[in-house]
N, C-alpha and C. Protein backbone atom coordinates (compact mmCIF):
# COMPACT_ATOMS: atom_id res chain seq x y z
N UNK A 1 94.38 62.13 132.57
CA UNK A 1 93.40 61.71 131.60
C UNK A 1 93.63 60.24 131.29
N UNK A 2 92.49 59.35 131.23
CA UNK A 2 92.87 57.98 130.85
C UNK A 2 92.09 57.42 129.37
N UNK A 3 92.44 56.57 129.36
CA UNK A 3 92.27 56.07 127.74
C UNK A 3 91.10 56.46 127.26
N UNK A 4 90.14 56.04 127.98
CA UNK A 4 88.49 56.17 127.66
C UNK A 4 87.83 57.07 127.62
N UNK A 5 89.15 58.61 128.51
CA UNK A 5 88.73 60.12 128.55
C UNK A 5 89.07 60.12 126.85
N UNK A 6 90.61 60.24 126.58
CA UNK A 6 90.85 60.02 125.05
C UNK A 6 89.70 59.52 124.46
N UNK A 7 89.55 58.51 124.34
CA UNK A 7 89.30 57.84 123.39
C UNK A 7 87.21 58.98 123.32
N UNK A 8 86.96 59.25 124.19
CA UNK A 8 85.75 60.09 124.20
C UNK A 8 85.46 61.63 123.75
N UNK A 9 87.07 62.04 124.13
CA UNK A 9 87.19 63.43 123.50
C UNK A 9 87.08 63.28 121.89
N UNK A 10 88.13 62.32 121.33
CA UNK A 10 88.48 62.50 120.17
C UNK A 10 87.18 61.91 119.50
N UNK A 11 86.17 60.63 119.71
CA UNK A 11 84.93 60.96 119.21
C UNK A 11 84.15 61.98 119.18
N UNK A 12 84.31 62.69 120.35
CA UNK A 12 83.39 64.09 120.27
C UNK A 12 84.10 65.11 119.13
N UNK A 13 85.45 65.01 119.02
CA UNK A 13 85.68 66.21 117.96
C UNK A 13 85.68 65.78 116.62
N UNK A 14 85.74 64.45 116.55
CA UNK A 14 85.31 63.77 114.92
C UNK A 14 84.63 63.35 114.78
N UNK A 15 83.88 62.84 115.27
CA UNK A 15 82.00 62.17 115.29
C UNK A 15 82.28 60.88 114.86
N UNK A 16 83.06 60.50 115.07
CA UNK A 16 83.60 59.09 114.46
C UNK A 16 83.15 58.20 115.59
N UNK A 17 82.60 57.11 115.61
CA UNK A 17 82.10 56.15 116.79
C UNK A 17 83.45 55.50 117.48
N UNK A 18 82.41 55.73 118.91
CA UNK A 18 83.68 55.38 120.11
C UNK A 18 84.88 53.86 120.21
N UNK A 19 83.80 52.94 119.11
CA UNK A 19 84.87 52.00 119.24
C UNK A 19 85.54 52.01 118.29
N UNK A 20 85.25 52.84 117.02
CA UNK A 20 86.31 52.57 115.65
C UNK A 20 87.38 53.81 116.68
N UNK A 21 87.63 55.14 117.37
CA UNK A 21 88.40 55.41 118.08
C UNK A 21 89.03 54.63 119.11
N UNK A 22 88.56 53.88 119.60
CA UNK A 22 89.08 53.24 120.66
C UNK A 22 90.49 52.28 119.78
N UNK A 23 89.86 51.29 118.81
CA UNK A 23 90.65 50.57 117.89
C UNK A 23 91.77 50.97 117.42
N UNK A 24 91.97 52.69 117.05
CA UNK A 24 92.70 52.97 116.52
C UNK A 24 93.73 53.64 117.62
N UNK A 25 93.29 53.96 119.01
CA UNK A 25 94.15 53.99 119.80
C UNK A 25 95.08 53.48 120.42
N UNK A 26 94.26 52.17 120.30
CA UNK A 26 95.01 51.10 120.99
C UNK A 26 96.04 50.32 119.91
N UNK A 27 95.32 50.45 118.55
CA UNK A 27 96.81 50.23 117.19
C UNK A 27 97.57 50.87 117.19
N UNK A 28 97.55 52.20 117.67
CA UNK A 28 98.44 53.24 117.75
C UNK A 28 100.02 53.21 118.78
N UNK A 29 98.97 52.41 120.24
CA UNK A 29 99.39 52.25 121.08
C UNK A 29 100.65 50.62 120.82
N UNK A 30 100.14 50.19 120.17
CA UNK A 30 100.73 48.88 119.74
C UNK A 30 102.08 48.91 118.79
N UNK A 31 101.50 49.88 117.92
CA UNK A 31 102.77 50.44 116.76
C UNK A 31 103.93 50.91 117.43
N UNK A 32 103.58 51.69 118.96
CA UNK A 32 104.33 52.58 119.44
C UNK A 32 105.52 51.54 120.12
N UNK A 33 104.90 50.41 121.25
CA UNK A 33 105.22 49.46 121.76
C UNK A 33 106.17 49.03 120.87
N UNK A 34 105.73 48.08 119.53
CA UNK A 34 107.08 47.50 118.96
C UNK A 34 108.01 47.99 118.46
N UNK A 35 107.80 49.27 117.86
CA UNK A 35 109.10 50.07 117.32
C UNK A 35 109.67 50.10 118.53
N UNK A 36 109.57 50.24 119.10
CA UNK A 36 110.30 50.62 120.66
C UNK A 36 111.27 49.44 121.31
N UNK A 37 110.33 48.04 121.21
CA UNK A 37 111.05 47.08 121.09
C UNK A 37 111.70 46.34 120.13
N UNK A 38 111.61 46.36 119.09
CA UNK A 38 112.45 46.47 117.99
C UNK A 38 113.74 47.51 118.33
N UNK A 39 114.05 48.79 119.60
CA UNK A 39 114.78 49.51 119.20
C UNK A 39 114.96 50.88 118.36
N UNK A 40 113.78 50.99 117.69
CA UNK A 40 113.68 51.89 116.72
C UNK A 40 112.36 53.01 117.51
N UNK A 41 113.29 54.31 117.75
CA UNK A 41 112.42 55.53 118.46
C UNK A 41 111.27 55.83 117.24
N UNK A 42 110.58 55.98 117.62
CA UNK A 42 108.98 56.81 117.32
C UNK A 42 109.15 58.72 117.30
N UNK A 43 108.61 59.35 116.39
CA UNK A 43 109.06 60.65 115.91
C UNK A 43 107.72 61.06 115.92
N UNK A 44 106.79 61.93 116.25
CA UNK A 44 105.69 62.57 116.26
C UNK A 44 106.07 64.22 115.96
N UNK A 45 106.54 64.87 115.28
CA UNK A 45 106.78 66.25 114.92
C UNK A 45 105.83 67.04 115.51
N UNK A 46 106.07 67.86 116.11
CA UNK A 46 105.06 68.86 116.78
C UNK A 46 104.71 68.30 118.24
N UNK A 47 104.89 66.93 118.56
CA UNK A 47 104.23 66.40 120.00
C UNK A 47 105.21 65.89 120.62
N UNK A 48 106.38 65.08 120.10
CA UNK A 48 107.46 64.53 120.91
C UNK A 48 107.97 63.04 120.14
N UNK A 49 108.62 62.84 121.20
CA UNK A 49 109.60 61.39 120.45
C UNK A 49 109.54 60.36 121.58
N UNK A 50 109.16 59.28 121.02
CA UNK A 50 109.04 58.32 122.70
C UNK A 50 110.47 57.36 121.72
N UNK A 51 111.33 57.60 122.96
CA UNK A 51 112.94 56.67 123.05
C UNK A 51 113.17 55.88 123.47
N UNK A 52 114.35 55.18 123.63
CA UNK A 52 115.05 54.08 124.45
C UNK A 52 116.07 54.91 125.16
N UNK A 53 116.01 54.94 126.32
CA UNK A 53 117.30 55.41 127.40
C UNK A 53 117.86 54.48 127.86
N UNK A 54 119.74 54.06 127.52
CA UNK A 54 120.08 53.16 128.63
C UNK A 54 120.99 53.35 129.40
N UNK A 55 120.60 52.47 130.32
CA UNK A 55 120.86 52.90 131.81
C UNK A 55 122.47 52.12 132.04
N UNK A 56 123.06 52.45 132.44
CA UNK A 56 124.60 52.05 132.69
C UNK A 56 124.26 50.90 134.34
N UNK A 57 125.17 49.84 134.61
CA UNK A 57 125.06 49.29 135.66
C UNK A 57 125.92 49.95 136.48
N UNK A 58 125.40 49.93 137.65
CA UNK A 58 125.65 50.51 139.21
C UNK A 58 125.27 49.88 140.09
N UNK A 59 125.96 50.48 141.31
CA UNK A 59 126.02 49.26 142.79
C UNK A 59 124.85 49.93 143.42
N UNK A 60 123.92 49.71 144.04
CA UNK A 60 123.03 49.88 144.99
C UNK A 60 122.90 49.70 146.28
N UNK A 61 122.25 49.64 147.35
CA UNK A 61 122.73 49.82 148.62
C UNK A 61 121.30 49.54 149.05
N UNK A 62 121.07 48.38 150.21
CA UNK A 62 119.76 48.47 150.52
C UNK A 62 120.14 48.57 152.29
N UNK A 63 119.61 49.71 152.31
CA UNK A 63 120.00 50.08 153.98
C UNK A 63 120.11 49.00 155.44
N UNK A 64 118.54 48.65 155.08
CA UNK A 64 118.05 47.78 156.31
C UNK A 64 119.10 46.41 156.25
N UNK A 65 119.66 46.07 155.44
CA UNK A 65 120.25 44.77 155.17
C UNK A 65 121.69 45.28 155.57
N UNK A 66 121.96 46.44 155.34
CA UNK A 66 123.35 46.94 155.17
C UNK A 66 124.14 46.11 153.74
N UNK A 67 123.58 46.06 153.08
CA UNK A 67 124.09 45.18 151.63
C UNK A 67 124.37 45.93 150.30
N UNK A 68 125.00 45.71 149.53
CA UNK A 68 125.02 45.87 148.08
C UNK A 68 124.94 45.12 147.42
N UNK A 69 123.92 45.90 146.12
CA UNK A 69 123.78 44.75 145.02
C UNK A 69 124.38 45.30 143.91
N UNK A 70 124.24 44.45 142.93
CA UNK A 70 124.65 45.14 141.63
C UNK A 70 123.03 45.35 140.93
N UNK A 71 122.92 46.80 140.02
CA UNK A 71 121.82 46.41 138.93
C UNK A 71 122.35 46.26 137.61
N UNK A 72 121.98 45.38 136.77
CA UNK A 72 122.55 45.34 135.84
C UNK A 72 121.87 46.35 134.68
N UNK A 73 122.69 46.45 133.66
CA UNK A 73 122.53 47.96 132.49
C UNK A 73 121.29 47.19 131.90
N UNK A 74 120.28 48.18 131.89
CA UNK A 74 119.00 48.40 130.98
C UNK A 74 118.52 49.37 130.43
N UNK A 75 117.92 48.96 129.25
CA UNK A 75 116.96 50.38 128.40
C UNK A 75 115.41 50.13 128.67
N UNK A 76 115.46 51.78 128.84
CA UNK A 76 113.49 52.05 129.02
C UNK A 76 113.25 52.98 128.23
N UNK A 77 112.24 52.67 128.14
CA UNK A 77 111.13 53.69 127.73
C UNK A 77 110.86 55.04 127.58
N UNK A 78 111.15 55.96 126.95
CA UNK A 78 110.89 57.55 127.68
C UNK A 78 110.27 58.99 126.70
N UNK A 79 109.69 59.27 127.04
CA UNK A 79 109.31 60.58 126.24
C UNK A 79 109.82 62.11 126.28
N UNK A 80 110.38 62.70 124.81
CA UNK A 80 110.90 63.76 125.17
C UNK A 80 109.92 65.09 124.01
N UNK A 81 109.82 65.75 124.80
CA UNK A 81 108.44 66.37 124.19
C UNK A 81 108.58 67.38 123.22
N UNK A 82 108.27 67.79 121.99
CA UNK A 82 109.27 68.78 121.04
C UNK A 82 109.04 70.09 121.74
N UNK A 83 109.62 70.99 120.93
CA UNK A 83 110.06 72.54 121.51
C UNK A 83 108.66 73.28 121.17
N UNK A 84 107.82 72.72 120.47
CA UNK A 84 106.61 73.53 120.33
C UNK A 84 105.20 72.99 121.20
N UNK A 85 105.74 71.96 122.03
CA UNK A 85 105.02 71.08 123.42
C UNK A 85 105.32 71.72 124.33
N UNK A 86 106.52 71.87 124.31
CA UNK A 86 107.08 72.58 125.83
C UNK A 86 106.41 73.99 125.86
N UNK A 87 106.79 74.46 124.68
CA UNK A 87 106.39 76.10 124.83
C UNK A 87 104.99 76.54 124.89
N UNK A 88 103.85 75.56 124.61
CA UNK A 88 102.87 75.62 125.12
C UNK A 88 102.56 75.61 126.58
N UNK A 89 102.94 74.51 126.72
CA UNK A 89 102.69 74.15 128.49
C UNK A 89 103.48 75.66 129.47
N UNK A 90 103.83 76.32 128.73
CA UNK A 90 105.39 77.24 129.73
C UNK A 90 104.34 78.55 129.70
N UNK A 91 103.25 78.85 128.43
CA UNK A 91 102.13 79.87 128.88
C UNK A 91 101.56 80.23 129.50
């Protein structure tokens, strides 16, 4: 599903016009972004938690070269979905 499917459903179930939805998706989407970069996880009760995972540095190996590199330690992005998300989808 992509933004504009969203953003079309949720006018159809609130009658609310497509661009005051659209606006608020994409603020939504924005709020989500900086807490995130700021560091600070996002909590949605009932839908999930979008986190920071970080990644430890490790050696890598690129075949064709016969080489190793190093990657260095980073945090991403990630979503973990609550227990009443999962147990839907598992029906």
């Amino acid at each position: 599903m992509t933004k504009a499917e969203i953003v079309n459903e949720v006018a159809k179930a609130t009658g609310i016009e497509k661009i005051a939805v659209q606006n608020v998706v994409e603020s939504f989407m924005e709020v989500v972004k900086g807490s995130l970069a700021n560091g600070e996880p996002v909590y949605l009760r009932g839908f999930g938690s979008f986190i920071i995972k970080h990644r430890a540095q490790k050696a890598a190996r690129n075949i064709t070269k016969n080489t190793t590199l190093t990657i260095p330690e980073h945090d991403i992005p990630a979503f973990k979905p609550a227990k009443v998300f999962i147990s839907e989808l598992k029906k």
